[in-house]
PDB file of N, CA and C in Angstrom:
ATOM      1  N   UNK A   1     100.154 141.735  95.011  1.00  0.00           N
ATOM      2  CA  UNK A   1     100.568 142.928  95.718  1.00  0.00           C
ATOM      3  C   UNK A   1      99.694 144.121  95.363  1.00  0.00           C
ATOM      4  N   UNK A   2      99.236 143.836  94.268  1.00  0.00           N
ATOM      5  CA  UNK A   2      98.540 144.940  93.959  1.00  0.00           C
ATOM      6  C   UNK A   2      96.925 145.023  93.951  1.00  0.00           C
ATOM      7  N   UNK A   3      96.237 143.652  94.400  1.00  0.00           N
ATOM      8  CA  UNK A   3      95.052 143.174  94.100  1.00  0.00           C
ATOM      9  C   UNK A   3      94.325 143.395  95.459  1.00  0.00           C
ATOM     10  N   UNK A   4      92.930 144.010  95.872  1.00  0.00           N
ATOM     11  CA  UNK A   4      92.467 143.999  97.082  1.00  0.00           C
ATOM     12  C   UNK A   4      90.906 142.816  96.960  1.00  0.00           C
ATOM     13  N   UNK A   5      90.542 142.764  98.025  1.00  0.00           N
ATOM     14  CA  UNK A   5      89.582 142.133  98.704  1.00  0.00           C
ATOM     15  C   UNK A   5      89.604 140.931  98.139  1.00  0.00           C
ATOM     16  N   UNK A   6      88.316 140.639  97.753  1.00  0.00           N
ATOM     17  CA  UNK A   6      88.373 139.033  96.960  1.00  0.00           C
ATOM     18  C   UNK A   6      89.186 138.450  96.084  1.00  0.00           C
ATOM     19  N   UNK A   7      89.776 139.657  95.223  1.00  0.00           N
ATOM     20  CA  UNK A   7      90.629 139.138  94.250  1.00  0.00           C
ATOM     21  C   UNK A   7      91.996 138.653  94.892  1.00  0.00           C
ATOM     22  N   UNK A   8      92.088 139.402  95.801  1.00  0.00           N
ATOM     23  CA  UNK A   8      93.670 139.152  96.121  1.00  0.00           C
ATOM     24  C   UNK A   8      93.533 137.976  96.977  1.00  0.00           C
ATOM     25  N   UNK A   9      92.500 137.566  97.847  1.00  0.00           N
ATOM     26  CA  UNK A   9      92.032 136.352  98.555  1.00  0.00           C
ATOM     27  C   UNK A   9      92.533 134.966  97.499  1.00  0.00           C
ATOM     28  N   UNK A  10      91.358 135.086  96.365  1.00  0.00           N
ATOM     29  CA  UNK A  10      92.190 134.094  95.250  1.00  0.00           C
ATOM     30  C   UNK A  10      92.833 134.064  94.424  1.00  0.00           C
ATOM     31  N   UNK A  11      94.066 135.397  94.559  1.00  0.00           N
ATOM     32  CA  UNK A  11      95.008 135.343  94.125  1.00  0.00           C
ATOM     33  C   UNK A  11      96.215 134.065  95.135  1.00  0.00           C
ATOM     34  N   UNK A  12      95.994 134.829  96.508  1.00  0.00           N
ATOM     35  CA  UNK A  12      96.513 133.914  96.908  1.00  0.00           C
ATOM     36  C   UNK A  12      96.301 131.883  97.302  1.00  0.00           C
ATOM     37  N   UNK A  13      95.106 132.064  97.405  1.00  0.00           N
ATOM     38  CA  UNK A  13      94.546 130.621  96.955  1.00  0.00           C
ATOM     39  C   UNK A  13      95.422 130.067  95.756  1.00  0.00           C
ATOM     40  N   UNK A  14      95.408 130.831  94.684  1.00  0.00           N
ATOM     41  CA  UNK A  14      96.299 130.562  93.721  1.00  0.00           C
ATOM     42  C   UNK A  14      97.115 129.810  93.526  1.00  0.00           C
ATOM     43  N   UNK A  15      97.602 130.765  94.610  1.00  0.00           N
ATOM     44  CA  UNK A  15      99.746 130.729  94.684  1.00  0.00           C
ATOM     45  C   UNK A  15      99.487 129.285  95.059  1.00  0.00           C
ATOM     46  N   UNK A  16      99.013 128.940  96.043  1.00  0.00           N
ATOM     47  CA  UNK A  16      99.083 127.751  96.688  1.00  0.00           C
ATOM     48  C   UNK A  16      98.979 126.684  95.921  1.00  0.00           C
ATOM     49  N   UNK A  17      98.099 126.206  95.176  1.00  0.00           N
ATOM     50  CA  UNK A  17      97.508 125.364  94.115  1.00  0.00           C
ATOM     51  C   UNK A  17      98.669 125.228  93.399  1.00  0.00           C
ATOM     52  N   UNK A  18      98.998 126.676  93.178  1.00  0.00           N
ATOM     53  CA  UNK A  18     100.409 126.328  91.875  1.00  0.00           C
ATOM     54  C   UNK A  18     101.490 125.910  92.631  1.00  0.00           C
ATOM     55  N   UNK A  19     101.852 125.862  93.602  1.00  0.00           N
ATOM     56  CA  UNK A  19     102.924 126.103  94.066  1.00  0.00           C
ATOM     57  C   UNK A  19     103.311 124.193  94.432  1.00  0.00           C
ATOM     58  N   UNK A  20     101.663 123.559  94.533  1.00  0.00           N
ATOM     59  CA  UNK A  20     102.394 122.179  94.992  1.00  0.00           C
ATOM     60  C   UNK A  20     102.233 121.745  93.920  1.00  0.00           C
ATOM     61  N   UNK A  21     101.538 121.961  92.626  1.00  0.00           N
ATOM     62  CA  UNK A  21     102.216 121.121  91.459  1.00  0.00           C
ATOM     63  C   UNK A  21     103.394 121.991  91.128  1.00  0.00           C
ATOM     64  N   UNK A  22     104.061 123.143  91.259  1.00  0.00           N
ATOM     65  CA  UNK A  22     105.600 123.067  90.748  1.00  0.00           C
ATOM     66  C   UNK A  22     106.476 122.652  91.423  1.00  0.00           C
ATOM     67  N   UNK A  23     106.150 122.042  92.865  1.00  0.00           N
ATOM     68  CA  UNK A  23     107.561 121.437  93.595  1.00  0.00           C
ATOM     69  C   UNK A  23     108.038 120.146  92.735  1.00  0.00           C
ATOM     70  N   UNK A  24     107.169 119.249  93.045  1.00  0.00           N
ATOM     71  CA  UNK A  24     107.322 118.424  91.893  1.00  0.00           C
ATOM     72  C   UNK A  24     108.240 118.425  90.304  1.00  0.00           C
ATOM     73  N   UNK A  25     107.983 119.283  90.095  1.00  0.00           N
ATOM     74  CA  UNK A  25     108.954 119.741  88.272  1.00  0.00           C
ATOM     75  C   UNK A  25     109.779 119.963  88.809  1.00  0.00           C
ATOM     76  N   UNK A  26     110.165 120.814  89.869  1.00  0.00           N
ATOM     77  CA  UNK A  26     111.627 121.134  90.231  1.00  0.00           C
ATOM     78  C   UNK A  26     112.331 120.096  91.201  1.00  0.00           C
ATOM     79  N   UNK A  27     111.759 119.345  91.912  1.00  0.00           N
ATOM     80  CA  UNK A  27     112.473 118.685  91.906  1.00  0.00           C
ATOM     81  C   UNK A  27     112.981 117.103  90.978  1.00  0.00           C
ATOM     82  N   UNK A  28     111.722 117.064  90.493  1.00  0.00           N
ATOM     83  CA  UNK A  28     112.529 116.041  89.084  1.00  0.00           C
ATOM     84  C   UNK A  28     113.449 116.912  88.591  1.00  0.00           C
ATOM     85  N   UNK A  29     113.088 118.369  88.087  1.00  0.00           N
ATOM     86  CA  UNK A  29     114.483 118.678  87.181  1.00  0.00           C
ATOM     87  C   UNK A  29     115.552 118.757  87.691  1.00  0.00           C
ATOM     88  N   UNK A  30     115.643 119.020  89.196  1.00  0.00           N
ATOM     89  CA  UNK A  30     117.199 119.682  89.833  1.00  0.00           C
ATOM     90  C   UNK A  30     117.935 117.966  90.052  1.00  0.00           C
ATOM     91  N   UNK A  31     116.983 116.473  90.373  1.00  0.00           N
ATOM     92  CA  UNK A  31     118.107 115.511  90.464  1.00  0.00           C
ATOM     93  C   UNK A  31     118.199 114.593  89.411  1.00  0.00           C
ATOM     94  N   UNK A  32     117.600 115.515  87.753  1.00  0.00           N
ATOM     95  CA  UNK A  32     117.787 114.462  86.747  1.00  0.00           C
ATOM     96  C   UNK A  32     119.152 114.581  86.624  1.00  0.00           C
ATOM     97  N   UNK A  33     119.817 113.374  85.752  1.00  0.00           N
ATOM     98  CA  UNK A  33     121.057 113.730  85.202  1.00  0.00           C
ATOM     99  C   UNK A  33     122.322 113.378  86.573  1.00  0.00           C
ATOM    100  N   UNK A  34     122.261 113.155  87.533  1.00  0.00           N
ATOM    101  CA  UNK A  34     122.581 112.912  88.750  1.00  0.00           C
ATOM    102  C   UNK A  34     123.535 111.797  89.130  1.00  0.00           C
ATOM    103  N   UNK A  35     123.281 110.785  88.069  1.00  0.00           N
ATOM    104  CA  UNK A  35     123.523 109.247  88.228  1.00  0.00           C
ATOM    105  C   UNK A  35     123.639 109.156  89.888  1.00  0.00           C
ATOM    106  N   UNK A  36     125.034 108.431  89.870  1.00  0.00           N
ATOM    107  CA  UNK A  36     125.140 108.138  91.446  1.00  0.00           C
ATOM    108  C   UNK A  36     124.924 109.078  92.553  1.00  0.00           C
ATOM    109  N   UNK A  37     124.810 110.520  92.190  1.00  0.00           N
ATOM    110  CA  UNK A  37     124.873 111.636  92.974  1.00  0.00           C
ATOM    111  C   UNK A  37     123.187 111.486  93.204  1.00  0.00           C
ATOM    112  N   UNK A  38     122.535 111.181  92.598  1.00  0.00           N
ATOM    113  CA  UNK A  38     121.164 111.647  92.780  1.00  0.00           C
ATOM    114  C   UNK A  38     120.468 111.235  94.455  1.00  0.00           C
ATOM    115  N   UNK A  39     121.062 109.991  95.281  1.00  0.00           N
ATOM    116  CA  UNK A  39     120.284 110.243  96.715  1.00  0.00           C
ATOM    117  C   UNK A  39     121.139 111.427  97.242  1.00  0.00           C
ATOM    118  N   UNK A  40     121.909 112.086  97.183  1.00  0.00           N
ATOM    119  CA  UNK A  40     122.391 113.168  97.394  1.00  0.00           C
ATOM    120  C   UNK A  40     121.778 114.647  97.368  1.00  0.00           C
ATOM    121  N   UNK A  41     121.901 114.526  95.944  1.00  0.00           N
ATOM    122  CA  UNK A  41     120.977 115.656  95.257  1.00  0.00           C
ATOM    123  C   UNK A  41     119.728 115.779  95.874  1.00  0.00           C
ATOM    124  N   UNK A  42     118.862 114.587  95.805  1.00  0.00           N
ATOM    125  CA  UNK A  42     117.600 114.660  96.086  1.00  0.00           C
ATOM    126  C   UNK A  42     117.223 115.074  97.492  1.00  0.00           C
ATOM    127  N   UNK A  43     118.724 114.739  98.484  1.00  0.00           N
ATOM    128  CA  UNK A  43     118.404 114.949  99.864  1.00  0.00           C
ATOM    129  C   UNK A  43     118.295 116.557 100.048  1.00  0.00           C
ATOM    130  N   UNK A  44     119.228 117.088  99.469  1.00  0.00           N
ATOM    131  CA  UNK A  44     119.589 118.441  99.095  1.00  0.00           C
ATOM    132  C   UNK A  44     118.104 119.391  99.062  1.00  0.00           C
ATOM    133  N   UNK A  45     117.668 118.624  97.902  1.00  0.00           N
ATOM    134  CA  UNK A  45     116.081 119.245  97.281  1.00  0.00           C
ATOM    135  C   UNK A  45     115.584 119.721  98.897  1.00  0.00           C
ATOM    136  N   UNK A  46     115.468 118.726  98.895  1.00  0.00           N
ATOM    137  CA  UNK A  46     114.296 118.039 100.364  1.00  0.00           C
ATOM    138  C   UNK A  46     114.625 119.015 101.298  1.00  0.00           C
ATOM    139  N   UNK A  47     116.074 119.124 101.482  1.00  0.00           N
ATOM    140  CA  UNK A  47     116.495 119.903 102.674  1.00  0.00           C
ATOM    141  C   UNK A  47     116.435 121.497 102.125  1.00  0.00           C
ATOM    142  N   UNK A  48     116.255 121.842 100.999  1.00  0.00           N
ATOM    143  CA  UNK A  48     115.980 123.371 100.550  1.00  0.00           C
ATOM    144  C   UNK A  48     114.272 123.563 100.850  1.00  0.00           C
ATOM    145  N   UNK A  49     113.337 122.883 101.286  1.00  0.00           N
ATOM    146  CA  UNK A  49     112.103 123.014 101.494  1.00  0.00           C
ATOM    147  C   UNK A  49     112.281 123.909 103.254  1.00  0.00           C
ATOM    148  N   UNK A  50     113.076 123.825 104.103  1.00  0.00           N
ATOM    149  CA  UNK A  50     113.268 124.452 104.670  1.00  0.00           C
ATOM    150  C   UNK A  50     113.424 126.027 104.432  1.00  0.00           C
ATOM    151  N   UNK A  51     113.707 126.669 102.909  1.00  0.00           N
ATOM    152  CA  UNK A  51     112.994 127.823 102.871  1.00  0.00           C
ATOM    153  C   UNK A  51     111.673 128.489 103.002  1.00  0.00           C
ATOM    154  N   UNK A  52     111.177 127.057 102.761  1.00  0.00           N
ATOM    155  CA  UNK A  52     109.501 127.637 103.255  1.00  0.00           C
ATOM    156  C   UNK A  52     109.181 127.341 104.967  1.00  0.00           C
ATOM    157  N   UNK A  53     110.128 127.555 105.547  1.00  0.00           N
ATOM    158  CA  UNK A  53     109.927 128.241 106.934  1.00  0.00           C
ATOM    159  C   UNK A  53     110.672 129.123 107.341  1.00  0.00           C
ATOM    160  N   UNK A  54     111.586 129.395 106.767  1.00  0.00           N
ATOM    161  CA  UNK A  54     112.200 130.607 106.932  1.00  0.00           C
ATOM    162  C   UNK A  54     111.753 131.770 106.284  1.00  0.00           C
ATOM    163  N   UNK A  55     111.249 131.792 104.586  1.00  0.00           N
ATOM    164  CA  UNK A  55     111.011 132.898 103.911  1.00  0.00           C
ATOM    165  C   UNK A  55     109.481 133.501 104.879  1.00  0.00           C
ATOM    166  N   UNK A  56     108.634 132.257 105.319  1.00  0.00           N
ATOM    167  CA  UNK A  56     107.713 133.493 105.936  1.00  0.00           C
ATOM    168  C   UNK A  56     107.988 134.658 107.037  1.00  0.00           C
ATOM    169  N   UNK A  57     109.386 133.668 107.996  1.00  0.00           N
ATOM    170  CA  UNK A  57     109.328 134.525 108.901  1.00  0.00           C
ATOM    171  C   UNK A  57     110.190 136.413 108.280  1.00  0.00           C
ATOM    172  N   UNK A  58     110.841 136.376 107.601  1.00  0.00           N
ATOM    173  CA  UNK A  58     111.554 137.618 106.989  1.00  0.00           C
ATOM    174  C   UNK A  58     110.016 137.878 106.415  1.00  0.00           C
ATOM    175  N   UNK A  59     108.821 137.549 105.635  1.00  0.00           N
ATOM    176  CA  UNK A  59     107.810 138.002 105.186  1.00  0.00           C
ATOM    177  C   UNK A  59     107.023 138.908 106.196  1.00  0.00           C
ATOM    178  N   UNK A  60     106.944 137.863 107.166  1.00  0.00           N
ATOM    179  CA  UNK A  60     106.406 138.680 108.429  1.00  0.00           C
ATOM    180  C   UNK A  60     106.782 139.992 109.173  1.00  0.00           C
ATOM    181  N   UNK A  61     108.055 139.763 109.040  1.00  0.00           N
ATOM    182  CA  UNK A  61     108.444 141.155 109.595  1.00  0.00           C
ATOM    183  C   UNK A  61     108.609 142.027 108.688  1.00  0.00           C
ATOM    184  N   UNK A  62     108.643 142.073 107.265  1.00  0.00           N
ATOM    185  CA  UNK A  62     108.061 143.180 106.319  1.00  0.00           C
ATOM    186  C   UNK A  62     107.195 143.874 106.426  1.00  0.00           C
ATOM    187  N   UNK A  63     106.247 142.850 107.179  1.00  0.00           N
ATOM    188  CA  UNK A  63     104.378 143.008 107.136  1.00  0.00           C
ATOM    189  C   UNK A  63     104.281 143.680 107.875  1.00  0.00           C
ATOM    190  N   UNK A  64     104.786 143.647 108.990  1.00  0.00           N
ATOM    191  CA  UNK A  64     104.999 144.178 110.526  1.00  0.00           C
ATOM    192  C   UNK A  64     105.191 145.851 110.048  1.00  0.00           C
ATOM    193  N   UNK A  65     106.048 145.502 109.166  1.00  0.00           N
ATOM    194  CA  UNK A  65     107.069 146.954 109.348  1.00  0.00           C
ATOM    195  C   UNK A  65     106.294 148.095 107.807  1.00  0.00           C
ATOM    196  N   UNK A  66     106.050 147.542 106.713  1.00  0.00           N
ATOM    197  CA  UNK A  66     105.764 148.177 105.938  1.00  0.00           C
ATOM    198  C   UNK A  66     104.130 147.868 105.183  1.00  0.00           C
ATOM    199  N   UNK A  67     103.829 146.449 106.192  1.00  0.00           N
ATOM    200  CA  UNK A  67     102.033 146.445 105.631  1.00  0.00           C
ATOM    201  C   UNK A  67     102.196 145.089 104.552  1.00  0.00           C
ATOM    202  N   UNK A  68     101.232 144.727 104.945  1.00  0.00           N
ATOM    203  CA  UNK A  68     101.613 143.252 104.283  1.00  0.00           C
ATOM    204  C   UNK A  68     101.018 143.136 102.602  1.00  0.00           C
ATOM    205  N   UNK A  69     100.451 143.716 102.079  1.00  0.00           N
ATOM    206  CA  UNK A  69     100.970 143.566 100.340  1.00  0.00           C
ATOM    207  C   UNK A  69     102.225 144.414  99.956  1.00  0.00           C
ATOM    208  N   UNK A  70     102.925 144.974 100.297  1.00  0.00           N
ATOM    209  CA  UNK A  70     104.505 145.085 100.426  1.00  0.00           C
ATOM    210  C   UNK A  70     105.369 143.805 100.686  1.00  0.00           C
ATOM    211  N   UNK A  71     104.799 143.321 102.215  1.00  0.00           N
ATOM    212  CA  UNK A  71     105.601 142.228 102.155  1.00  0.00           C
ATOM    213  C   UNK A  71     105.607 141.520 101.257  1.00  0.00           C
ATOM    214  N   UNK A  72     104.769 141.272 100.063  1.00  0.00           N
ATOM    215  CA  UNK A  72     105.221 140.242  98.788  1.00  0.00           C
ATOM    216  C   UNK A  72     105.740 140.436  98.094  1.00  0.00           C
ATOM    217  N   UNK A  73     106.907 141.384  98.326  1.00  0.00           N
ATOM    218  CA  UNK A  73     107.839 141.724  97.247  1.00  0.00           C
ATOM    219  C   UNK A  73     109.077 140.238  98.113  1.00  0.00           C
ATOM    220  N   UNK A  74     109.190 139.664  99.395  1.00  0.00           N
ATOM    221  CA  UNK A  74     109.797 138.391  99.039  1.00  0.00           C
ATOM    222  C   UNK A  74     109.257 137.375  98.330  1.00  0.00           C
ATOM    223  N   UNK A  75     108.661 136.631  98.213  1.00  0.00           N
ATOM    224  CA  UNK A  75     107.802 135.707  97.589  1.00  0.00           C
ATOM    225  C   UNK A  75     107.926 136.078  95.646  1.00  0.00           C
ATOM    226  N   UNK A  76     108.263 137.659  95.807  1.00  0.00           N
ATOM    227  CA  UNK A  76     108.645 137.606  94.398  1.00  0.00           C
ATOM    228  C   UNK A  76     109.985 137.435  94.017  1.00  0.00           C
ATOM    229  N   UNK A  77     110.807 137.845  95.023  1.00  0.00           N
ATOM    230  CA  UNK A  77     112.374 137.639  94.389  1.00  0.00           C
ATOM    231  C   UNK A  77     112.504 135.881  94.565  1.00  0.00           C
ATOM    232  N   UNK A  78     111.648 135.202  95.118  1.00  0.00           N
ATOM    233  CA  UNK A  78     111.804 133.939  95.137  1.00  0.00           C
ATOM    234  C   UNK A  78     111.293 133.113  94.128  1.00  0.00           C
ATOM    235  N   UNK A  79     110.116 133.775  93.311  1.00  0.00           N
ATOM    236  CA  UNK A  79     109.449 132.818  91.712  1.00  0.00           C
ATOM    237  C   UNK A  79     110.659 133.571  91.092  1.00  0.00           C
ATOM    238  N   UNK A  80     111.220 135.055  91.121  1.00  0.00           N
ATOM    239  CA  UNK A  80     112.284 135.170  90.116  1.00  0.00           C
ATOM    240  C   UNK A  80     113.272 134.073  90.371  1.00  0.00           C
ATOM    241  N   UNK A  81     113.924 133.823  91.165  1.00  0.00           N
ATOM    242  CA  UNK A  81     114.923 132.497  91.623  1.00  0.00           C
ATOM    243  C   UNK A  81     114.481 130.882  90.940  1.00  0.00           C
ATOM    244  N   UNK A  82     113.287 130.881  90.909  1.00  0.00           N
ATOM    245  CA  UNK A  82     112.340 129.934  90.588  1.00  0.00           C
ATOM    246  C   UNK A  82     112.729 130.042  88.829  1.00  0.00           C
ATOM    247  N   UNK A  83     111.996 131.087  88.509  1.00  0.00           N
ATOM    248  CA  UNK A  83     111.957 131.556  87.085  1.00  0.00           C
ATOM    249  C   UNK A  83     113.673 131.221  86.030  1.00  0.00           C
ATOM    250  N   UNK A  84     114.754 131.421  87.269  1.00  0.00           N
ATOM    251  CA  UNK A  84     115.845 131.781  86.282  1.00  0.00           C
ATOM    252  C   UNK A  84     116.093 129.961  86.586  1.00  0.00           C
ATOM    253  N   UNK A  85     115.622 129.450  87.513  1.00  0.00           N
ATOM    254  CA  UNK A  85     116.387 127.875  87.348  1.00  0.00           C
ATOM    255  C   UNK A  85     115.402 127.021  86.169  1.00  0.00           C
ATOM    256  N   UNK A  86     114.365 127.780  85.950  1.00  0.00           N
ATOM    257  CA  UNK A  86     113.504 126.912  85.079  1.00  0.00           C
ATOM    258  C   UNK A  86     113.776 127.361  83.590  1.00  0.00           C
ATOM    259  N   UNK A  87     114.572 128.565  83.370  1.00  0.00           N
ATOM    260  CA  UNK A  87     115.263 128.838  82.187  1.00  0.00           C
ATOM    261  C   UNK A  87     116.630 128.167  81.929  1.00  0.00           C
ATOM    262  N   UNK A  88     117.081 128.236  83.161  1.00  0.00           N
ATOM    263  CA  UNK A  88     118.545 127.220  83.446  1.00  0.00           C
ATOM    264  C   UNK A  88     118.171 125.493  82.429  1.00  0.00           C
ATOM    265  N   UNK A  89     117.172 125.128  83.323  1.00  0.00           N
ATOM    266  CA  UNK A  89     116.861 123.508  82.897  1.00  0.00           C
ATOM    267  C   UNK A  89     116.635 123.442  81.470  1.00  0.00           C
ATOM    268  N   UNK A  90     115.609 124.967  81.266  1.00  0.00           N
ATOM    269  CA  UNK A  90     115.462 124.878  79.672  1.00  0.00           C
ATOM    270  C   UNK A  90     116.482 124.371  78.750  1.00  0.00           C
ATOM    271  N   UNK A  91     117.236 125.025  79.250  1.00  0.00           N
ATOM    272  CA  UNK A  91     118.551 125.597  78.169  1.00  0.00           C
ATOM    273  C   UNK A  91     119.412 124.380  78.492  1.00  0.00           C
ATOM    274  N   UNK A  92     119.547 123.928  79.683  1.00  0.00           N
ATOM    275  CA  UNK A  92     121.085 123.153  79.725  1.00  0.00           C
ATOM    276  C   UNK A  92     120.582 121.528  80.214  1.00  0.00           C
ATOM    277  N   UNK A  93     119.299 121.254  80.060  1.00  0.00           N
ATOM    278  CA  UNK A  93     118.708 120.065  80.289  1.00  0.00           C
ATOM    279  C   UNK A  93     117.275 119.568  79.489  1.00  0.00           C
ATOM    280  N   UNK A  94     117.683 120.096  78.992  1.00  0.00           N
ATOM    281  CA  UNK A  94     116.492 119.395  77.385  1.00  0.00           C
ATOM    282  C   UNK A  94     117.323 118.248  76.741  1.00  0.00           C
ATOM    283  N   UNK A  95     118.689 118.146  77.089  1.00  0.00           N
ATOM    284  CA  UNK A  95     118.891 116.792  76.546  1.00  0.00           C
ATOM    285  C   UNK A  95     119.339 115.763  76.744  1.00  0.00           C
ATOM    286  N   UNK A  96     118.663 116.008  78.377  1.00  0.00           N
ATOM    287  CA  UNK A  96     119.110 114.480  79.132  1.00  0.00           C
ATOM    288  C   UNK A  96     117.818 113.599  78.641  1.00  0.00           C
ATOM    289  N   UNK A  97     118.879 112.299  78.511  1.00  0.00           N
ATOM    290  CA  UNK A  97     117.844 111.313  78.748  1.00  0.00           C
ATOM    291  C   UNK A  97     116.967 110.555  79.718  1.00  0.00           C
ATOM    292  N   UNK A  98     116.566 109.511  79.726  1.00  0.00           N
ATOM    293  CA  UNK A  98     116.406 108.705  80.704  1.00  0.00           C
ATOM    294  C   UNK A  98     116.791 107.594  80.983  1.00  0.00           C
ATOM    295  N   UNK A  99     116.999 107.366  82.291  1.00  0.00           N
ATOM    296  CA  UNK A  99     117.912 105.489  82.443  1.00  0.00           C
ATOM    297  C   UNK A  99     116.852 105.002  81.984  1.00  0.00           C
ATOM    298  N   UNK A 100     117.328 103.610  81.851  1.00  0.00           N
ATOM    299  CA  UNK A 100     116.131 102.087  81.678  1.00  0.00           C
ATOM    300  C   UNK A 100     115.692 102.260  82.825  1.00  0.00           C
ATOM    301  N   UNK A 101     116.285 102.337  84.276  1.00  0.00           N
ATOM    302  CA  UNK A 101     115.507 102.040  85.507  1.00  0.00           C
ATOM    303  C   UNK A 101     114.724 103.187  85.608  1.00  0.00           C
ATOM    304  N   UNK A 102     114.764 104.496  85.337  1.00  0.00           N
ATOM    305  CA  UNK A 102     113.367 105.368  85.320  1.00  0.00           C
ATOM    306  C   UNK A 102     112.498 105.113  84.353  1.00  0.00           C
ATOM    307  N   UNK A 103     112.839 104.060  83.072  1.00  0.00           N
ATOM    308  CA  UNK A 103     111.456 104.190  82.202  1.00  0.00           C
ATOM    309  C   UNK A 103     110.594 103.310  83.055  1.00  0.00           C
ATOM    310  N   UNK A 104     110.906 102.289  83.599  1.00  0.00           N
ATOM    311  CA  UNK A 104     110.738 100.969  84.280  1.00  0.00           C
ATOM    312  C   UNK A 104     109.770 101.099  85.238  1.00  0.00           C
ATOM    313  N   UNK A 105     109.766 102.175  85.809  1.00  0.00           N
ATOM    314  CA  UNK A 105     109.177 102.739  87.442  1.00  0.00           C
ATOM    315  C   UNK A 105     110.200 102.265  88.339  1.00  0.00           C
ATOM    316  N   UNK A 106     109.826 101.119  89.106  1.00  0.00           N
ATOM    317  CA  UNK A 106     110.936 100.647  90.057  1.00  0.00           C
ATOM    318  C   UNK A 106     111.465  99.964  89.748  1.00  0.00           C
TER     319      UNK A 106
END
């Protein structure tokens, strides 16, 4: 938000890069621990990826309205959302284990 020309170019390059190795962590962390619930859970995950077609369009009309490095003040209340579930897992899932059938692979 605060970065111009090139920098902010691969700033956002960035985001991107990071963003598809953390789907991954979050969703292992949100359907560990799950047992029978987990094709559930996991559908859940899957079906919350539908924020990433909705959060651009509210982005867009920020952009519209107040200039688009403003508009990334959504994208930030969303790593904060990000941020507090990955303190969540810290804290209340450091001591799950693992089944035999996940050490196993399939």
């Amino acid at each position: 938000m605060v970065n111009q020309g090139e920098l902010a170019m691969y700033s956002i390059l960035g985001i991107g890069i990071f963003n598809s190795i953390m789907f991954s962590n979050i969703y292992t962390l949100a359907i560990s621990g799950l047992g029978k619930y987990t094709s559930q859970g996991s559908s859940l995950v899957v079906m919350a990826i539908l924020g990433g077609a909705i959060v651009p369009i509210f982005q867009g009309y920020l952009a519209d309205t107040f200039g688009v490095q403003k508009s990334f003040i959504i994208p930030v209340f969303c790593y904060v959302a990000i941020l507090i579930f990955g303190a969540y897992c810290t804290k209340y899932l450091g001591h799950v284990k693992q089944d035999a059938d996940a050490k196993s692979g399939h």
